[in-house]
Protein backbone atom coordinates (compact mmCIF):
# COMPACT_ATOMS: atom_id res chain seq x y z
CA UNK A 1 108.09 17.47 251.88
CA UNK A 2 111.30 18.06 254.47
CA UNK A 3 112.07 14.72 255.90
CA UNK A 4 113.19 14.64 259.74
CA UNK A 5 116.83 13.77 258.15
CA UNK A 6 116.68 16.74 255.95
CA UNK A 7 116.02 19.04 258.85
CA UNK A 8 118.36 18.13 260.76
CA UNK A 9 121.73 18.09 258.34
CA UNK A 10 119.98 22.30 257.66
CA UNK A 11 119.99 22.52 261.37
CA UNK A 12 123.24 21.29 261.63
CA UNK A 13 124.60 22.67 258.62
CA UNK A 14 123.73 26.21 260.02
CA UNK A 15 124.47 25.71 263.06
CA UNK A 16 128.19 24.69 262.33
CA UNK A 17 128.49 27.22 260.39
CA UNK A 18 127.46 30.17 262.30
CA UNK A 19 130.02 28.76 265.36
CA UNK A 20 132.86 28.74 262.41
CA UNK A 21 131.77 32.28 261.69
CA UNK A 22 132.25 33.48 265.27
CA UNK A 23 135.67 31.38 265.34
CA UNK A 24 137.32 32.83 262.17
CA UNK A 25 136.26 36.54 263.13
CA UNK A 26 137.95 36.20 266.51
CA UNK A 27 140.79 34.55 265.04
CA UNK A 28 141.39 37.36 262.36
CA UNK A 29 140.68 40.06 263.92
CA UNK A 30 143.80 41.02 265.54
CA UNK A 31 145.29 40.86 261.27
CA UNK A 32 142.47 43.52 260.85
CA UNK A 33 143.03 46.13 263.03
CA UNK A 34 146.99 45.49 262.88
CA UNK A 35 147.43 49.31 261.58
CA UNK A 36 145.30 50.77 264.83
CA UNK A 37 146.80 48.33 267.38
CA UNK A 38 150.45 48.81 266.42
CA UNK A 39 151.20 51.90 268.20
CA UNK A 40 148.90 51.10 271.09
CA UNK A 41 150.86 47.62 272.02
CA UNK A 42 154.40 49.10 270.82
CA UNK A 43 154.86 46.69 267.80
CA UNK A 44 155.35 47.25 264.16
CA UNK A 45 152.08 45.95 262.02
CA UNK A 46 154.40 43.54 259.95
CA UNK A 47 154.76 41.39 262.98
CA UNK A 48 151.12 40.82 262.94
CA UNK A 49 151.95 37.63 261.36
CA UNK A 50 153.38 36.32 264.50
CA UNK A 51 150.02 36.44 266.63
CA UNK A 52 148.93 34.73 263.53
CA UNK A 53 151.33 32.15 264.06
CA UNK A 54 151.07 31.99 267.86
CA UNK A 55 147.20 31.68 267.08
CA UNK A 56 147.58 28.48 264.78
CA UNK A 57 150.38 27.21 267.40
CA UNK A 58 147.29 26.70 269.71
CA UNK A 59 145.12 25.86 267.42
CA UNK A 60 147.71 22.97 266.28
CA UNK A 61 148.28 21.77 270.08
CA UNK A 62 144.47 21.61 269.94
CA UNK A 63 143.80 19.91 266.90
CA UNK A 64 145.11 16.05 267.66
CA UNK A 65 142.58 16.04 270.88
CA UNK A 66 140.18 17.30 268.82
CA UNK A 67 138.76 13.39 268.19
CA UNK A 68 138.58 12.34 271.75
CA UNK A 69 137.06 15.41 273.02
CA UNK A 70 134.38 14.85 270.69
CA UNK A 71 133.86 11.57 271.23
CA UNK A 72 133.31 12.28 274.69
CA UNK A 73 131.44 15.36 275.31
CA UNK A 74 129.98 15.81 271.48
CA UNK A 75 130.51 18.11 268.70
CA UNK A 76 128.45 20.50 269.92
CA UNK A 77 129.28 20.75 273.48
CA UNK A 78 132.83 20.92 272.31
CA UNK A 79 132.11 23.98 269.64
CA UNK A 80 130.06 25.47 272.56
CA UNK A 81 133.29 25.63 274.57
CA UNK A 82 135.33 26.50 271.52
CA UNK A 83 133.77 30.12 271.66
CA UNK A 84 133.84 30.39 274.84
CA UNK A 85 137.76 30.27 274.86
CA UNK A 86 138.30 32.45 271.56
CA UNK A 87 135.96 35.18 273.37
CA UNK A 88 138.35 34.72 276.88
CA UNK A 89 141.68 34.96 274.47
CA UNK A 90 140.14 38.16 272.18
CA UNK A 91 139.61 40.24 275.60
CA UNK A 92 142.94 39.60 277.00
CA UNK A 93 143.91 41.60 273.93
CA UNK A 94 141.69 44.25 274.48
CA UNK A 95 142.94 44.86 278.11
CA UNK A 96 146.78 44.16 277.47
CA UNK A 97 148.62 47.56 278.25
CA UNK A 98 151.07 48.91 275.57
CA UNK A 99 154.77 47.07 275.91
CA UNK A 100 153.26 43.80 277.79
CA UNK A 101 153.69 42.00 274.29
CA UNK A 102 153.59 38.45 276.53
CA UNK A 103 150.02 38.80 276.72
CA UNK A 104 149.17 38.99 273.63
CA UNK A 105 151.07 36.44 273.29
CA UNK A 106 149.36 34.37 275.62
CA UNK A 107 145.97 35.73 273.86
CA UNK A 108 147.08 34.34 270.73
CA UNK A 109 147.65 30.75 272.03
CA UNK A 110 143.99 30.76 274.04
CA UNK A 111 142.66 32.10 270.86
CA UNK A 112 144.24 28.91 268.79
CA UNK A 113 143.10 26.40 271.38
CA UNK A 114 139.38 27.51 270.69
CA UNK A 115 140.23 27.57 266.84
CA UNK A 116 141.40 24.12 266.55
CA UNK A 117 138.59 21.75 267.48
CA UNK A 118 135.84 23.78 265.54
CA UNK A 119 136.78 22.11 262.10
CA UNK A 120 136.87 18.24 263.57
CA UNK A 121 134.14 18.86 265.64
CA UNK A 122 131.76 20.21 262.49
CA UNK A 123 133.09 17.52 260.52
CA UNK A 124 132.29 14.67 262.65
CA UNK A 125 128.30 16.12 262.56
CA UNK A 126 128.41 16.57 259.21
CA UNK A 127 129.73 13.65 258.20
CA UNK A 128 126.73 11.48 260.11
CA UNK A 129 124.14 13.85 258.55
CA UNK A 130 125.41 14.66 254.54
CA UNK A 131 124.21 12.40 252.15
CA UNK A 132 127.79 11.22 250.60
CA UNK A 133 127.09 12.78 246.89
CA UNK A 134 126.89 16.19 248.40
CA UNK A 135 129.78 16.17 251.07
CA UNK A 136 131.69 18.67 249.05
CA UNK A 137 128.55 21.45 248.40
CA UNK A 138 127.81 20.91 252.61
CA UNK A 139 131.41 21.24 253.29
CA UNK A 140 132.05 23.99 251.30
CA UNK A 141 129.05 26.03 252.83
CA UNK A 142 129.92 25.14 256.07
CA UNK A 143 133.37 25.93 255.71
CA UNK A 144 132.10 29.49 254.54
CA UNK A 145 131.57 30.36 258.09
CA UNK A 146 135.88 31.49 257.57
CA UNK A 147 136.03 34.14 254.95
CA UNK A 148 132.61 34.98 256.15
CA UNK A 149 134.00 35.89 259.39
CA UNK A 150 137.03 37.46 257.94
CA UNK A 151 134.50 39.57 255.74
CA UNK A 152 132.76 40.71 258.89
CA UNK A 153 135.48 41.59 260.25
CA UNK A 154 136.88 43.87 257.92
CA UNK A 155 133.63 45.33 257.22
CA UNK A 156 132.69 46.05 260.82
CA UNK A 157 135.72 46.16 262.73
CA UNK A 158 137.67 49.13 261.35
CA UNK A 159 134.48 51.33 261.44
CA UNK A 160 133.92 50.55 264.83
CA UNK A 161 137.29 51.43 265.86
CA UNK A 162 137.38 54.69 264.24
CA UNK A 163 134.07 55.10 266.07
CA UNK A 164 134.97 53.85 269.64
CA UNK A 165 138.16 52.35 270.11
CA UNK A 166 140.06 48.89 269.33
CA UNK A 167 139.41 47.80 272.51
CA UNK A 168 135.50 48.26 272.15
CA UNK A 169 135.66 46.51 269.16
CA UNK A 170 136.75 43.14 270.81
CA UNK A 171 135.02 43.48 273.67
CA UNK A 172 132.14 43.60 271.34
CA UNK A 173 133.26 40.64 269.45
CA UNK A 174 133.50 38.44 273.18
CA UNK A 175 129.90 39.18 273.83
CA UNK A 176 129.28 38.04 270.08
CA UNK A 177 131.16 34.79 271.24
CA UNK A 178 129.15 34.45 274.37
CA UNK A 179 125.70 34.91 272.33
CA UNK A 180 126.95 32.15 270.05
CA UNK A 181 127.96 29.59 272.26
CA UNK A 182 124.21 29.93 274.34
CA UNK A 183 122.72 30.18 271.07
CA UNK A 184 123.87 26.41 270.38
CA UNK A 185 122.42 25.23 273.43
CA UNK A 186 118.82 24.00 272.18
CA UNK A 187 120.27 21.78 269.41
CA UNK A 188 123.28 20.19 271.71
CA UNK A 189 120.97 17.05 272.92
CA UNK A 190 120.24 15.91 269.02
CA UNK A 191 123.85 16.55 267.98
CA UNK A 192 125.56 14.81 270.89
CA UNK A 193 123.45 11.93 271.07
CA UNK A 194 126.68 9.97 270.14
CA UNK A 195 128.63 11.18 273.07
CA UNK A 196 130.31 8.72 275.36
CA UNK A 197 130.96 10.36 278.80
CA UNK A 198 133.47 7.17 278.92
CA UNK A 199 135.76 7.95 276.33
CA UNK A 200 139.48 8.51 278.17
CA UNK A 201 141.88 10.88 276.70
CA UNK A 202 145.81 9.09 276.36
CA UNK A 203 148.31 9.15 274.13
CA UNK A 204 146.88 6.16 271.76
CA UNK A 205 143.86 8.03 271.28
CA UNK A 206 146.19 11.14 269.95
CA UNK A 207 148.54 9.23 267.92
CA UNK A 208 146.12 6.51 266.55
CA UNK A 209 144.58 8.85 263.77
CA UNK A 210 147.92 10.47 263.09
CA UNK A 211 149.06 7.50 262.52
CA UNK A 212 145.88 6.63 260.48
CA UNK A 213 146.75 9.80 258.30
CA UNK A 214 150.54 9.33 257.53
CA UNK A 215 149.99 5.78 256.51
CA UNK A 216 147.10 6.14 253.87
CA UNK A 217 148.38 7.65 250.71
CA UNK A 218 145.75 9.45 249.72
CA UNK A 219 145.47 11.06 253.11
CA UNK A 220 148.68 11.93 253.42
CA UNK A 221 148.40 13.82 250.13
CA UNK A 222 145.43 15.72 251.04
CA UNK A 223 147.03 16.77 254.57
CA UNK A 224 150.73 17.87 252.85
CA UNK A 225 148.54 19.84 249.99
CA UNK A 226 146.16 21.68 253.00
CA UNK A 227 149.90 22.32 254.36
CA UNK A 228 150.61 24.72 251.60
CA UNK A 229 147.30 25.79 250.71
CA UNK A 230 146.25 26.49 254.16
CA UNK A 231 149.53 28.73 254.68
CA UNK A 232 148.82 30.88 251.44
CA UNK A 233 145.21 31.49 252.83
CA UNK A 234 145.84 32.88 255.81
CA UNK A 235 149.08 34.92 255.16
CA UNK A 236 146.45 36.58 252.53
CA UNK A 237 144.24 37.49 255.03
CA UNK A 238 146.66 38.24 257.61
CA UNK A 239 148.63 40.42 255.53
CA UNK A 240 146.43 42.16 252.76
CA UNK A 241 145.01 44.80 254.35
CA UNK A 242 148.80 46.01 255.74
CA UNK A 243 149.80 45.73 252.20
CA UNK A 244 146.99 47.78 250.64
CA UNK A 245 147.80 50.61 253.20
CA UNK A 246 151.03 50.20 253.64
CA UNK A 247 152.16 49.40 249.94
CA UNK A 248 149.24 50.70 247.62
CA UNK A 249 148.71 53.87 250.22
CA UNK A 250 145.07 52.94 250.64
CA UNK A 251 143.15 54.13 253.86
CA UNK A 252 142.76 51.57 256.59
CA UNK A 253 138.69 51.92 255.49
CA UNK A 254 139.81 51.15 252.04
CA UNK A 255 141.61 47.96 252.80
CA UNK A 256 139.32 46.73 255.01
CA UNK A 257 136.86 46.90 252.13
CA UNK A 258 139.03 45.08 250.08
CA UNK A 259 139.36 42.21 252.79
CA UNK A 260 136.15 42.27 252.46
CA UNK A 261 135.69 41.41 248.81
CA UNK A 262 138.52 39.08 249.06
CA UNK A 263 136.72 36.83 251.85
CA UNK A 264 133.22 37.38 249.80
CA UNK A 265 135.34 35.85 247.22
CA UNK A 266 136.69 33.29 249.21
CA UNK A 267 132.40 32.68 250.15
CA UNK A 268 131.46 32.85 246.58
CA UNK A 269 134.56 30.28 245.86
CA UNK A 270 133.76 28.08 248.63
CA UNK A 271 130.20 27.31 247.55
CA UNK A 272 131.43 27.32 243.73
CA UNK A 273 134.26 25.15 243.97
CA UNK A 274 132.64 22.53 246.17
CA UNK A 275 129.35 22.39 243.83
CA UNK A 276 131.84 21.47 241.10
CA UNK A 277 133.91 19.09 243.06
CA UNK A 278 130.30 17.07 243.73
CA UNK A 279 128.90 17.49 239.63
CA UNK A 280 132.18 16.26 238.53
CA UNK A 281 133.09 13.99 241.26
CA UNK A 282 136.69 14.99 240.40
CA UNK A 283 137.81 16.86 243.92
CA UNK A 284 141.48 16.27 243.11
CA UNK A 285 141.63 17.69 239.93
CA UNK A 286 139.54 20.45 241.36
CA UNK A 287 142.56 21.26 244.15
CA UNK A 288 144.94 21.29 241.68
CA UNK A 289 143.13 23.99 239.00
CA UNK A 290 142.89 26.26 242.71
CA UNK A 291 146.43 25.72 243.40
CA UNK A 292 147.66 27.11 239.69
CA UNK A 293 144.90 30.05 239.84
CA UNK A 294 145.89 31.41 243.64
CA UNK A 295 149.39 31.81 242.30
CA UNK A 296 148.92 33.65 239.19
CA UNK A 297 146.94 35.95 241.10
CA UNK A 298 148.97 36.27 243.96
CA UNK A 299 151.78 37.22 241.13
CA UNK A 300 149.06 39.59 239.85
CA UNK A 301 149.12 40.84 243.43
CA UNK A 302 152.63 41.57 243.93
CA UNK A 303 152.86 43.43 240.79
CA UNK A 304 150.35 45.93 242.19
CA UNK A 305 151.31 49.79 241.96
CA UNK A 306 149.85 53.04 243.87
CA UNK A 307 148.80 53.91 240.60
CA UNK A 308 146.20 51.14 239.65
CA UNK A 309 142.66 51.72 239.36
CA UNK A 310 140.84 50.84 242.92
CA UNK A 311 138.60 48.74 240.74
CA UNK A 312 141.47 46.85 239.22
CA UNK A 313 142.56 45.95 242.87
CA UNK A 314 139.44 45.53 244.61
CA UNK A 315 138.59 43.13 241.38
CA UNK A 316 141.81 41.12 241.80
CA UNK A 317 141.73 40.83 245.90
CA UNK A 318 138.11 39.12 244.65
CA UNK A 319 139.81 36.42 242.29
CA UNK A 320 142.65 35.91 245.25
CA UNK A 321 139.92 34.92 247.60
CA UNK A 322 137.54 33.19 245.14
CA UNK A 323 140.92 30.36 244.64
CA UNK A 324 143.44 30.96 247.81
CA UNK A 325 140.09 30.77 250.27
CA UNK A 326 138.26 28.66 248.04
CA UNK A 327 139.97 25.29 248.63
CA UNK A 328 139.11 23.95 251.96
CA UNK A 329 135.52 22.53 251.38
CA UNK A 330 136.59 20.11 249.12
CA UNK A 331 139.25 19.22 250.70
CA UNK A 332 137.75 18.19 254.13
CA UNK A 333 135.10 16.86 252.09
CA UNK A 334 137.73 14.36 250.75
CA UNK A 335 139.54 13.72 254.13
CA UNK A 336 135.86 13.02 255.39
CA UNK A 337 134.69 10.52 252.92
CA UNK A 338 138.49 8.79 253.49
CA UNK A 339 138.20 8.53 257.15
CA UNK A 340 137.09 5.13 258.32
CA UNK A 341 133.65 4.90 259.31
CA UNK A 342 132.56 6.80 262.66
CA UNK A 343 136.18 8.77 262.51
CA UNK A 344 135.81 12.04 260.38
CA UNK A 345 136.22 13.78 263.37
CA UNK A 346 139.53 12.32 264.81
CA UNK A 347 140.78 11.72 261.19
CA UNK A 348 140.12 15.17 260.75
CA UNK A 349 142.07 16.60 263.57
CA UNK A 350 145.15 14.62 262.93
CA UNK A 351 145.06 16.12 259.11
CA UNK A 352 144.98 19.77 260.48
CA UNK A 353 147.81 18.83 262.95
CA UNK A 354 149.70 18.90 259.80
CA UNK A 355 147.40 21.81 258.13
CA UNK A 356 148.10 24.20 261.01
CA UNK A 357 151.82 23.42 260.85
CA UNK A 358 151.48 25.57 257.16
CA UNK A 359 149.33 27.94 258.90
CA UNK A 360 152.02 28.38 262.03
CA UNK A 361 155.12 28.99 259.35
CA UNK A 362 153.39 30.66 256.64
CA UNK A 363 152.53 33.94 258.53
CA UNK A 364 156.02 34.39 260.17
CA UNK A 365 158.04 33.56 257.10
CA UNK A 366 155.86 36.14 255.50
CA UNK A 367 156.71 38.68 257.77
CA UNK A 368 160.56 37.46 257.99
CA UNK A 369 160.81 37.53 254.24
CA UNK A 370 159.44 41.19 254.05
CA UNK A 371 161.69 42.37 257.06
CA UNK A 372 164.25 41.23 255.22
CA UNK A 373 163.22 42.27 251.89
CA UNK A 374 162.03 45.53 252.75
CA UNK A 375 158.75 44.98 250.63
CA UNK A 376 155.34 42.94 251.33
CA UNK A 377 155.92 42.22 247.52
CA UNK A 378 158.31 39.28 248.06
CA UNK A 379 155.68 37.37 250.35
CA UNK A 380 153.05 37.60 247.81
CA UNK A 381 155.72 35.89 245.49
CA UNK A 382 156.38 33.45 248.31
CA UNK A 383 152.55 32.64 248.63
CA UNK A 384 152.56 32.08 244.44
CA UNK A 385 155.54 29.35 245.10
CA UNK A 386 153.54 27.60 247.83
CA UNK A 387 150.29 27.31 246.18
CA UNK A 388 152.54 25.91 243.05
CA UNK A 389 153.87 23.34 245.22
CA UNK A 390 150.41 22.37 246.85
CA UNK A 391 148.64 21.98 243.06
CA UNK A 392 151.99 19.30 242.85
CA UNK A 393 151.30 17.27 245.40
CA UNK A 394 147.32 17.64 244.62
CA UNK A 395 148.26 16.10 240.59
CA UNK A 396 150.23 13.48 242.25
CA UNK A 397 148.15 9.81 241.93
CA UNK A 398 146.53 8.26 244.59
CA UNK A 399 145.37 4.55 245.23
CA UNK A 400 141.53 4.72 245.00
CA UNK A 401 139.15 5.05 247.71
């Protein structure tokens, strides 16, 4: 039989997961249609990865009020208005005339501020609701709401604009975003039965779980790794389907497919890699094996030639998503069951502070290092140095918990 406890972590469990959905397709899906929007705004499609920097510069001014907000109004209430903002910031891109780059711009920074909470705000309801031995699995489903809405994206989103428009696409998506947020509205009064109307935003309240986060080693270490990690994932999913068209020649059909498969990967991954963290209770070691694998198959990526079998691609986009996507379940698992009692959520926020700062570089150094370069080929190198570097600082050794 379903105890009242067990029904509500499913309840919330789907519910923060369907709002991270909704998030992460908004978020992505100016990287998607980069090839279609280009000509329309008057910008080349490399320099997608600067929206995707300007959208994790929100999302990183967001992120350190993430705790207080919660604490105040609820998780819920706070995801609710989440989607409300990344639907306001995706239709300012669909009406933003070709040259008036500011406003896309400005699109990209609304878009971050509703990207930023989501995470704290899911983990602080998870957290109260996941029995501990499972935190990873729960997590790790939850956290599939990302590549989920990447894979959405770039299975819907380019048909639809060869269909309609671009534009009609994102409108579409802001209604989706609308739906969402009303959708949440039955379970808000269980979920935010913590929230203290009370609760004052100020600068201690911002700083204190920063501080919380530099000064606890093991912390610390799992906010540097998400650093690297976190900017390998999304330059992936920024920039693959550019490369597969623009590199490999593939149709923009095509590479959204193999977005696609990469995010179902990054699903698959998600699930996989968290179960495993839990069975082995081992999460560390776990980071470190998906640091080693996302670079040998980004290497595998940048070694890719017009020439290869579809099949071999497709196959290898899969593995790149299964590892570079695959990581962030366990990890906010582990920043979750470190944060003192009561705190995942403000803990939380102050780790993707540092989190987003990866995100924020990653994208644009992407796209300066293949300006410069000439080829998408030397990011994908890039992306194999950085998930190196975050498997180091994974192996380093940590006090105990």
């Amino acid at each position: 039989m379903v105890t009242p406890a067990q029904r509500l972590a499913v309840v919330t469990l789907a519910a923060t997961t369907a709002i991270q959905v909704f998030t992460s397709l908004a978020g992505t899906a100016v990287a998607v249609l980069a090839p279609a929007i280009a000509g329309d705004l008057g910008v080349a499609p490399k320099w997608v990865g600067v929206f995707v920097g300007l959208v994790y510069t929100g999302a990183m001014m967001a992120s350190p009020l993430s705790g207080t907000m919660v604490r105040r109004f609820g998780a819920i209430r706070v995801s609710q208005a989440c989607a409300l903002i990344c639907a306001i910031g995706i239709a300012i891109v669909a009406v933003a005339p070709h040259g008036w780059l500011w406003l896309p711009a400005l699109a990209a920074i609304v878009l971050g501020w509703g990207y930023g909470p989501i995470t704290p705000a899911s983990s602080h309801v998870l957290a109260r609701t996941t029995p501990p031995a499972q935190m990873s699995l729960m997590f790790s489903i939850k956290q599939t709401g990302v590549p989920a809405g990447v894979a959405l994206g770039g299975a819907v989103l380019p048909a639809l604009a060869v269909a309609l428009t671009w534009q009609h696409a994102f409108v579409a998506i802001a209604l989706a975003g609308i739906a969402v947020a009303f959708a949440a509205q039955p379970i808000r009064a269980t979920l935010d039965d913590d929230a203290d109307p009370a609760t004052r935003l100020s600068m201690a309240s911002v700083l204190a779980p920063m501080r919380t986060v530099l000064r606890t080693p093991a912390l610390r270490r799992l906010a540097l790794l998400s650093l690297a990690y976190a900017a390998v994932q999304v330059s992936v999913t920024s920039f693959l389907v550019v490369y597969l068209t623009e590199t490999l020649r593939w149709s923009l059909v095509a590479a959204g497919f193999g977005l696609t498969l990469a995010t179902v990967g990054g699903v698959v991954g998600r699930i996989g890699w968290g179960a495993v963290a839990d069975r082995l209770q081992a999460p560390m070691p776990v980071l470190v094996v998906l640091g080693l694998l996302s670079a040998t198959c980004a290497l595998a990526m940048a070694a890719a030639q017009p020439q290869w079998p579809a099949g071999l691609v497709l196959g290898l986009a899969t593995l790149l998503g299964a590892t570079a996507i695959g990581w962030n379940g366990v990890q906010l698992a582990e920043v979750a069951r470190r944060a003192p009692a009561g705190h995942a959520g403000a803990i939380t926020g102050a780790a993707s502070f540092i989190t987003f700062s990866g995100v924020v570089s990653g994208p644009p150094l992407f796209a300066v290092l293949t300006a410069l370069t000439g080829t998408y080929r030397a990011g994908f190198l890039l992306l194999a140095v950085l998930a190196v570097g975050g498997a180091a600082i994974a192996g380093k050794r940590s006090p105990a918990p």
